[in-house]
Structure formats: structure tokens, C-alpha cells
N, C-alpha and C. Protein backbone atom coordinates (compact mmCIF):
# COMPACT_ATOMS: atom_id res chain seq x y z
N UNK A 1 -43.44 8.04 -32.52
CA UNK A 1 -43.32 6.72 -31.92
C UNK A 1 -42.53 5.82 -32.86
N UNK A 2 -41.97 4.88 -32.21
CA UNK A 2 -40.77 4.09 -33.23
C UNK A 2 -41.55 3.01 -33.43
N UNK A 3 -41.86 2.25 -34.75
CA UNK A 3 -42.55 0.80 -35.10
C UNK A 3 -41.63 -0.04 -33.94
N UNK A 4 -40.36 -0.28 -33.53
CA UNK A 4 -39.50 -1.55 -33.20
C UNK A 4 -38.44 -0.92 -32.40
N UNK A 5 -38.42 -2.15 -31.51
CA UNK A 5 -37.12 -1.94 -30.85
C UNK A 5 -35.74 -1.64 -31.74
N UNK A 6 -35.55 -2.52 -32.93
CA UNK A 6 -34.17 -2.49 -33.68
C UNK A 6 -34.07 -1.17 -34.30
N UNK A 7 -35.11 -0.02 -34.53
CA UNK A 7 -35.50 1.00 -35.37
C UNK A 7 -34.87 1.85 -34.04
N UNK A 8 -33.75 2.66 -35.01
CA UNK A 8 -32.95 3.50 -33.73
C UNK A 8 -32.78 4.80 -34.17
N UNK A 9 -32.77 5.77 -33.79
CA UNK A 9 -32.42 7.29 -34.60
C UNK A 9 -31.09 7.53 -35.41
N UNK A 10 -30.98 7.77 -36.87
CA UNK A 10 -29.69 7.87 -37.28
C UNK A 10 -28.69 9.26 -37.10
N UNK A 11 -27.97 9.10 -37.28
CA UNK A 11 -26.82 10.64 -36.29
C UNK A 11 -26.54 11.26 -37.37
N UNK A 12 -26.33 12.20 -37.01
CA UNK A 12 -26.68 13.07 -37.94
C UNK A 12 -25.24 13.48 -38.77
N UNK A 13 -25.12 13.49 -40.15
CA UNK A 13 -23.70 13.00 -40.95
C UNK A 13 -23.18 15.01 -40.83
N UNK A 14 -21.82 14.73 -40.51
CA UNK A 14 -20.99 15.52 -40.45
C UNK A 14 -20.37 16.08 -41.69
N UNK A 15 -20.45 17.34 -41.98
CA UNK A 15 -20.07 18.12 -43.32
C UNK A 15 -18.60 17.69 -43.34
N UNK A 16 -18.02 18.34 -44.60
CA UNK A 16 -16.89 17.99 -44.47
C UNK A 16 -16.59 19.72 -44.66
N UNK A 17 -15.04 19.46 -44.23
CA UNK A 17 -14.45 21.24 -43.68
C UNK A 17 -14.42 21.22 -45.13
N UNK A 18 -14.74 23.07 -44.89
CA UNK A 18 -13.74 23.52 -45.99
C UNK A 18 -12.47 23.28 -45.94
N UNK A 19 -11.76 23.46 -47.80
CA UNK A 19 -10.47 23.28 -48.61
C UNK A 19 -9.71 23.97 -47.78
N UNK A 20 -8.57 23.72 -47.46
CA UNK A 20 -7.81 25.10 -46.81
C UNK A 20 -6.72 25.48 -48.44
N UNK A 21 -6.24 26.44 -48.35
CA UNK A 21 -5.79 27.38 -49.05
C UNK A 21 -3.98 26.85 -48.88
N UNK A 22 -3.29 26.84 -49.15
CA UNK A 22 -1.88 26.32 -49.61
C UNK A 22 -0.83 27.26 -48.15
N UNK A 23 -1.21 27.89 -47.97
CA UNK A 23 -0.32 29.03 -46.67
C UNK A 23 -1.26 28.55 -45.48
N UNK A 24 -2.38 28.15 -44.88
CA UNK A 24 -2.98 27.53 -44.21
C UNK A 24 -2.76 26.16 -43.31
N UNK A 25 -2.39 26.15 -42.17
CA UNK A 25 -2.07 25.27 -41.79
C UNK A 25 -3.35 24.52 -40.76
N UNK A 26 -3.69 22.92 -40.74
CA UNK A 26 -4.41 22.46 -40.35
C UNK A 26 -4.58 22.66 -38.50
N UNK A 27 -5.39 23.33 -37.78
CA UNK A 27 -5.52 23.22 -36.57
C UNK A 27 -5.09 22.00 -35.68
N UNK A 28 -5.18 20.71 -36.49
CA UNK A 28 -5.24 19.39 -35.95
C UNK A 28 -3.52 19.13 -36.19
N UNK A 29 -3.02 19.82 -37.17
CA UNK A 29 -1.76 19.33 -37.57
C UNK A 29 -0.94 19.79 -36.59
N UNK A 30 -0.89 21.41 -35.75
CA UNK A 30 -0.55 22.08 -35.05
C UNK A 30 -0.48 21.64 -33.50
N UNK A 31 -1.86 20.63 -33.31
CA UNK A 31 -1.35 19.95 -31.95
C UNK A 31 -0.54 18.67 -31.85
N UNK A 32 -0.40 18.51 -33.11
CA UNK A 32 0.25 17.25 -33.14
C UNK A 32 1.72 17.04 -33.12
N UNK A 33 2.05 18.45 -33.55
CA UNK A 33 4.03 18.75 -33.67
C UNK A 33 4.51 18.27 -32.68
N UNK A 34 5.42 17.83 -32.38
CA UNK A 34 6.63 17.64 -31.52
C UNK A 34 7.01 19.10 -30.63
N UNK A 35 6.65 18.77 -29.35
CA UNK A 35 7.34 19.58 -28.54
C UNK A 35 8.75 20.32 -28.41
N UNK A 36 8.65 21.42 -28.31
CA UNK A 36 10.18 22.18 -28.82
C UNK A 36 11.31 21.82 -27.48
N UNK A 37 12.32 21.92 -27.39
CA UNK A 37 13.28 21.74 -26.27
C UNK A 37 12.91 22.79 -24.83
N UNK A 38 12.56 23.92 -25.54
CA UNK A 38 12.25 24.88 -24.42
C UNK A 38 10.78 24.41 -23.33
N UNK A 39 9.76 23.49 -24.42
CA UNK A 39 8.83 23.22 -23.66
C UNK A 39 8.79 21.66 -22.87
N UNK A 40 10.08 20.77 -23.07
CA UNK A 40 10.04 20.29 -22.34
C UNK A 40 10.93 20.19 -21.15
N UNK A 41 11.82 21.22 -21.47
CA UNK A 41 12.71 21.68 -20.26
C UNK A 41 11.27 22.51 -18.99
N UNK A 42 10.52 23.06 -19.82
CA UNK A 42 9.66 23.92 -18.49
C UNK A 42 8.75 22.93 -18.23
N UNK A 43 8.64 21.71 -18.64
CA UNK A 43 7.16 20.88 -18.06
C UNK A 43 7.98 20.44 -16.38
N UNK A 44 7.42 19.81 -15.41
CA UNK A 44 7.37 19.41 -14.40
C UNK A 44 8.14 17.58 -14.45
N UNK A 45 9.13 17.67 -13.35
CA UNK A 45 9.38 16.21 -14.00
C UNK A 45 8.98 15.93 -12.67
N UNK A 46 8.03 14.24 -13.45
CA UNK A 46 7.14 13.95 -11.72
C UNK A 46 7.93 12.25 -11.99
N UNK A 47 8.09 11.95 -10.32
CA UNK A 47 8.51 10.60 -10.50
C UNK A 47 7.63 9.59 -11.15
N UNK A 48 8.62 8.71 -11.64
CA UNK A 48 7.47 7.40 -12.36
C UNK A 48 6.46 6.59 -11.50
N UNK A 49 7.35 6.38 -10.55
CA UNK A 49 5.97 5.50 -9.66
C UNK A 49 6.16 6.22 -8.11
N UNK A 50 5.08 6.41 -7.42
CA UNK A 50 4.87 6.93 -6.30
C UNK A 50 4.85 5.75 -4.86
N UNK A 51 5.13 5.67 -4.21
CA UNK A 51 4.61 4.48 -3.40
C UNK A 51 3.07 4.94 -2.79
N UNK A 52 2.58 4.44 -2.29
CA UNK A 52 1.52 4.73 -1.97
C UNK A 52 1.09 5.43 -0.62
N UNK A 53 0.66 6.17 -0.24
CA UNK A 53 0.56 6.90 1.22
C UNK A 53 -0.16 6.08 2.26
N UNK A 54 0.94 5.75 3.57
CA UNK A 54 0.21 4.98 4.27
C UNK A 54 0.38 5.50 5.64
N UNK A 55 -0.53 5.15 6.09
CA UNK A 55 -0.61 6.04 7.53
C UNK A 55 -0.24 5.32 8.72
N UNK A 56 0.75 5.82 9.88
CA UNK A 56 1.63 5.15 10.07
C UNK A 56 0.66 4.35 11.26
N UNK A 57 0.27 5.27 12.16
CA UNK A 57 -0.84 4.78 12.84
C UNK A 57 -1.62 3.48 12.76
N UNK A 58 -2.07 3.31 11.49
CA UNK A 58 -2.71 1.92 11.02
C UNK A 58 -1.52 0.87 11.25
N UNK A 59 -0.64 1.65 10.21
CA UNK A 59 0.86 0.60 10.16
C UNK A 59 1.32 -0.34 11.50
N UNK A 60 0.94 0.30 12.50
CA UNK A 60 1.79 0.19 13.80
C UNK A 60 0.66 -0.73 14.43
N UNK A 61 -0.47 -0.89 14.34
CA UNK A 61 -1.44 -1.19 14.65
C UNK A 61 -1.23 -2.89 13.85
N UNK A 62 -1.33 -2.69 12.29
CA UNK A 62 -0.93 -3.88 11.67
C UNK A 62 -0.15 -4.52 12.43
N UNK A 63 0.83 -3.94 12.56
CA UNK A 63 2.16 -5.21 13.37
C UNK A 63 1.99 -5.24 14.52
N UNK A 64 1.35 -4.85 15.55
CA UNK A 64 0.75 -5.81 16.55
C UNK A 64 -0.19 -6.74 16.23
N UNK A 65 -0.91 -6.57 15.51
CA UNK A 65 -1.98 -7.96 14.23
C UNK A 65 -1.43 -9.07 14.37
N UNK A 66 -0.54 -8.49 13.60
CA UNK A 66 0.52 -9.74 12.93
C UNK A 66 1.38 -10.56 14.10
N UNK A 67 1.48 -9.92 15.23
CA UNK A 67 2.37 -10.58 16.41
C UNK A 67 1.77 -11.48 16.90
N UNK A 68 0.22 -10.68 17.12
CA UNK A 68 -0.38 -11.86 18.02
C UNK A 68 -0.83 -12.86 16.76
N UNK A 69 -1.00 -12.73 15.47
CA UNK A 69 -1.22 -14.08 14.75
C UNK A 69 0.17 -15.02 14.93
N UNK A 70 1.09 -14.24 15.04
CA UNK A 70 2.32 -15.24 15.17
C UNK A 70 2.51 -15.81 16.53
N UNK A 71 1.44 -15.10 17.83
CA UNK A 71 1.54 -15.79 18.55
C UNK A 71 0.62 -16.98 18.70
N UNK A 72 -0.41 -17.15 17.65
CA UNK A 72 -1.30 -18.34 17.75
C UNK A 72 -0.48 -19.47 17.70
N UNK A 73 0.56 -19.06 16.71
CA UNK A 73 1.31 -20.79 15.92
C UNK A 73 1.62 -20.48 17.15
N UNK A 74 1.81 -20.81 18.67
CA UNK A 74 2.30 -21.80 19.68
C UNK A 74 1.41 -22.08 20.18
N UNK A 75 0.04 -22.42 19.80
CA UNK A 75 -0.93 -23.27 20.23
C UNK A 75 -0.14 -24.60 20.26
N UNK A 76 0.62 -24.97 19.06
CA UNK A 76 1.26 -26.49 18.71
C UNK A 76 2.10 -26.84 19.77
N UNK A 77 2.53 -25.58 20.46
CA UNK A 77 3.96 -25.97 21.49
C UNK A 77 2.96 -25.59 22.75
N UNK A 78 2.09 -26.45 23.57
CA UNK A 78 1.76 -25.56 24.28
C UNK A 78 2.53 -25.01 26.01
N UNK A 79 3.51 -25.92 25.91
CA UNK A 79 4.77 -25.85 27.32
C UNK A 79 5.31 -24.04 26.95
N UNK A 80 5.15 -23.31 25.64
CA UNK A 80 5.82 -22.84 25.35
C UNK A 80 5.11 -21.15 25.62
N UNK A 81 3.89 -21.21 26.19
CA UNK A 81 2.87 -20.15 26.35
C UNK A 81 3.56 -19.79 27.93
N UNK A 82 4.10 -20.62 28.73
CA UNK A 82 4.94 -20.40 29.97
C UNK A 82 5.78 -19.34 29.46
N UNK A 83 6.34 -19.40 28.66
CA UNK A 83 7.89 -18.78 28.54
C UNK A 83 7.58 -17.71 27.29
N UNK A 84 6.79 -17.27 26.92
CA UNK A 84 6.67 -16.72 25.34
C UNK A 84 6.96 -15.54 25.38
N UNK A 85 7.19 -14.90 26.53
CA UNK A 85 8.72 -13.91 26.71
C UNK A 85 9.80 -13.70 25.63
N UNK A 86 10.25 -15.05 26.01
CA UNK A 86 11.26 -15.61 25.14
C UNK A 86 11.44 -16.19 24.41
N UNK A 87 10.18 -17.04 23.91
CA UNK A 87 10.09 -18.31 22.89
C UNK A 87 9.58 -16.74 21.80
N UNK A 88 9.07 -16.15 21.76
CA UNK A 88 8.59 -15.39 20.54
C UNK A 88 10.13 -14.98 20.05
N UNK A 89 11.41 -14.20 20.89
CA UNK A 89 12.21 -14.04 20.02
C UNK A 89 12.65 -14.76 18.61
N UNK A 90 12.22 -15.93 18.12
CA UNK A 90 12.23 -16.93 17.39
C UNK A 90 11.74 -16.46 16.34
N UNK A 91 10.53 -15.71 16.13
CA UNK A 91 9.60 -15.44 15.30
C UNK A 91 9.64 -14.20 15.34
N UNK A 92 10.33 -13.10 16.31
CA UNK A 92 9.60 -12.31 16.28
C UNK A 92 11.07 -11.39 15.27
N UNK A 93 12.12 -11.63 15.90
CA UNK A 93 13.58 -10.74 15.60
C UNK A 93 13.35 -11.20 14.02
N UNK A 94 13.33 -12.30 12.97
CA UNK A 94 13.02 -12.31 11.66
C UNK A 94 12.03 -11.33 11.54
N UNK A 95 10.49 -11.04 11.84
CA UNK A 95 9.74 -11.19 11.40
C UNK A 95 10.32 -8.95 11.25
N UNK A 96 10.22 -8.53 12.05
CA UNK A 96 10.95 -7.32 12.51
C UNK A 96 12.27 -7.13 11.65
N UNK A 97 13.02 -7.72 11.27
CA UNK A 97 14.21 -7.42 10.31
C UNK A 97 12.97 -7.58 9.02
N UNK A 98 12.78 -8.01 8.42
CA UNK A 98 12.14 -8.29 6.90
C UNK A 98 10.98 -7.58 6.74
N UNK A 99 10.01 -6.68 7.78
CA UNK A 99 9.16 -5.55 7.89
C UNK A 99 10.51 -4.08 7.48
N UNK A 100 11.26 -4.11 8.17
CA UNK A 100 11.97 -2.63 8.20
C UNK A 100 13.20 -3.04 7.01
N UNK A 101 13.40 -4.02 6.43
CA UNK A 101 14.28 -4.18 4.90
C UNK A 101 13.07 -3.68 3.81
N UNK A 102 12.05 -3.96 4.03
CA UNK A 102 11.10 -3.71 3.02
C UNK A 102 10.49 -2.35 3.11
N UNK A 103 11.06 -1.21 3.90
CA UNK A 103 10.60 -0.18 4.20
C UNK A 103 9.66 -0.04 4.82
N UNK A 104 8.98 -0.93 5.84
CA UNK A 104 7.59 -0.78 6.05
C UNK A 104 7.93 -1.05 7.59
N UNK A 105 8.04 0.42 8.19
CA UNK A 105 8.74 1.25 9.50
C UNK A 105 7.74 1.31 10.22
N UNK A 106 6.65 1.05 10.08
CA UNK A 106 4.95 0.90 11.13
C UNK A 106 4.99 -0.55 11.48
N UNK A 107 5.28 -1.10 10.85
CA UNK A 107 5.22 -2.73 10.96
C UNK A 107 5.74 -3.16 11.86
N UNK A 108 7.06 -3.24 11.59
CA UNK A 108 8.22 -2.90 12.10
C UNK A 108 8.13 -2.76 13.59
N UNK A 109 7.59 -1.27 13.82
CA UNK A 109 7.67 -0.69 15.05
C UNK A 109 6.38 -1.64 15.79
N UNK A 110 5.48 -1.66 15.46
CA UNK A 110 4.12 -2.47 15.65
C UNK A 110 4.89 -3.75 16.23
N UNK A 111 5.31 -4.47 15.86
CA UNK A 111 5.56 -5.98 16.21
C UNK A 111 6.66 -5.60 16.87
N UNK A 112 7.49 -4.44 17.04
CA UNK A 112 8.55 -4.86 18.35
C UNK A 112 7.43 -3.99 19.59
N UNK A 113 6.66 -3.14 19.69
CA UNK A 113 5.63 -2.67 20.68
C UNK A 113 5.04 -3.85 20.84
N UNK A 114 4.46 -4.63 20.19
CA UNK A 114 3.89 -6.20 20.84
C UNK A 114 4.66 -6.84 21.36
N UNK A 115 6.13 -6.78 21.04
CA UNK A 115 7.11 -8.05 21.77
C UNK A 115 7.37 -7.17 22.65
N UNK A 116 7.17 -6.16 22.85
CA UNK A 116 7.65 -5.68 24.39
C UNK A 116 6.72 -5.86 24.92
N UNK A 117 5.35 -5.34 25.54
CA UNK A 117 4.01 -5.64 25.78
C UNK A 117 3.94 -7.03 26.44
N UNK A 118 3.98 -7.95 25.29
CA UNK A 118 3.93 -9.75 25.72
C UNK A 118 5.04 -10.02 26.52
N UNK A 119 6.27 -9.40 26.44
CA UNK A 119 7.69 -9.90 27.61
C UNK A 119 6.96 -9.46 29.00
N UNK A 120 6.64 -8.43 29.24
CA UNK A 120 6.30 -7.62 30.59
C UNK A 120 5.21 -7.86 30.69
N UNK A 121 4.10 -8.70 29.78
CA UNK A 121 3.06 -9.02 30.28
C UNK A 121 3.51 -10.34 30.94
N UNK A 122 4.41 -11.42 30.44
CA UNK A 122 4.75 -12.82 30.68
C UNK A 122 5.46 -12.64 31.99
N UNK A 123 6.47 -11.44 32.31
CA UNK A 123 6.91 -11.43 33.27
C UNK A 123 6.36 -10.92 34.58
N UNK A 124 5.29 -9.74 34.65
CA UNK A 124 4.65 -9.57 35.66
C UNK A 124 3.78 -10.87 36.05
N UNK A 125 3.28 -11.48 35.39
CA UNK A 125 2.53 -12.97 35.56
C UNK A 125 3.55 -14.37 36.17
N UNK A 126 4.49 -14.18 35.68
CA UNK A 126 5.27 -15.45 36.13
C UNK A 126 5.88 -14.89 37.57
N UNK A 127 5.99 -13.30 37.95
CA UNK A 127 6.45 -12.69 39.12
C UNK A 127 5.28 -12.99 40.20
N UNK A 128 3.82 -12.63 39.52
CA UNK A 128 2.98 -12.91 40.19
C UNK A 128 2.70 -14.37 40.87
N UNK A 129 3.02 -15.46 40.13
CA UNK A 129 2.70 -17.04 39.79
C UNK A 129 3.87 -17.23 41.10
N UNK A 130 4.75 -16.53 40.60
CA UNK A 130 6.34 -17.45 42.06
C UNK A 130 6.08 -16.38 43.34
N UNK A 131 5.31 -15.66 43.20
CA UNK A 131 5.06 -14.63 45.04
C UNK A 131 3.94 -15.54 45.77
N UNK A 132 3.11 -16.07 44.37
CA UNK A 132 2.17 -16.69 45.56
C UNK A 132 2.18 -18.30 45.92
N UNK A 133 3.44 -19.13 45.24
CA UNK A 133 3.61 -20.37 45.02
C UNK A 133 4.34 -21.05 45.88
């Protein structure tokens, strides 16, 4: 049993190696050499940075997200929910160039599948709105 918390077990002291002999070379010294030309010609050359693996599925999913958040900002315009067919080209042709400059081809595709979607949704509705008006 220990008198005290501060009273701790001491570790146990490490011998020291035997002398080595003058033709003897240190085990520790041996991993430490410099790699020869032959062994770094056979190592593997891996790129420095990887991008990260993203699945495109989600990706595509994101940029319809992102469409309909860009379709909130026309709460402010609201004459403009009539026409948003066409009022999204505004927001939408930037938003679609600067997804696919940045490599990010789910996005991209995602937010032009929403701007098609919202045109043919706006237009079967406004077709519907003038058949029965």
C-alpha cells in the first residue's frame, strides 16, 4: 500500500550497453545513414497532396441545396417568383461557372439539374395559370 498520493513507483534505471570493440558498428548508427541512390530510386513516389474523395452523388445533391438557397434571396423581389424561370439565370449561370472553375463537377451539375427542374416547373404552372384564365 502507498502512504500518499505524491508517492509514485520509481522505473526502473536502464544498464548501460556494453563497450563495442573498434570494427563494431553501432545498430542505431546503421539506421541512421543516408539512403543510397538505388534505394531511393525503388521507393514509391506518392503525390504531395491528394484532394480529397468526394462522392459525386452527394455533390449533385449539394448543388440543388445551394439553388434553392439562392432561390430564397427572391423573397426581397417578390414580382420576381412569377418569372423565376428566368430571373434565376442571374444567379444561377455565375453560380455554375465558379462551381466547375473550381473543379467541383457535382455542384456544378446539381445547380444546373435545379435550374432546369425550376424553368419547367415555372413553365408548366404559368401554362397551367393562362389555360384556365
Amino acid at each position: 500500500m502507498s502512504d500518499g498520493p505524491n508517492e509514485r513507483e520509481k522505473p526502473e534505471l536502464v544498464q548501460p550497453q556494453e563497450k563495442m570493440t573498434a570494427g563494431e558498428q553501432d545498430p542505431m548508427q546503421e539506421q541512421m545513414q543516408e539512403p543510397s541512390q538505388e534505394t531511393l530510386q525503388e521507393l514509391p513516389r506518392e503525390p504531395l497532396h491528394e484532394p480529397p474523395k468526394r462522392n459525386h452523388t452527394n455533390e449533385v445533391f449539394k448543388g440543388i441545396g445551394i439553388l434553392a438557397l439562392l432561390h430564397l434571396l427572391l423573397i426581397f423581389i417578390p414580382l420576381s417568383y412569377f418569372f423565376i424561370g428566368i430571373a434565376q439565370i442571374v444567379y444561377l449561370i455565375p453560380a455554375a461557372v465558379v462551381a466547375f472553375a473550381k473543379k467541383r463537377v457535382g455542384i456544378g451539375q446539381g445547380l444546373l439539374i435545379g435550374g432546369a427542374v425550376t424553368f419547367l416547373l415555372n413553365a408548366a404552372c404559368f401554362g397551367v395559370v393562362m389555360a384556365n384564365f
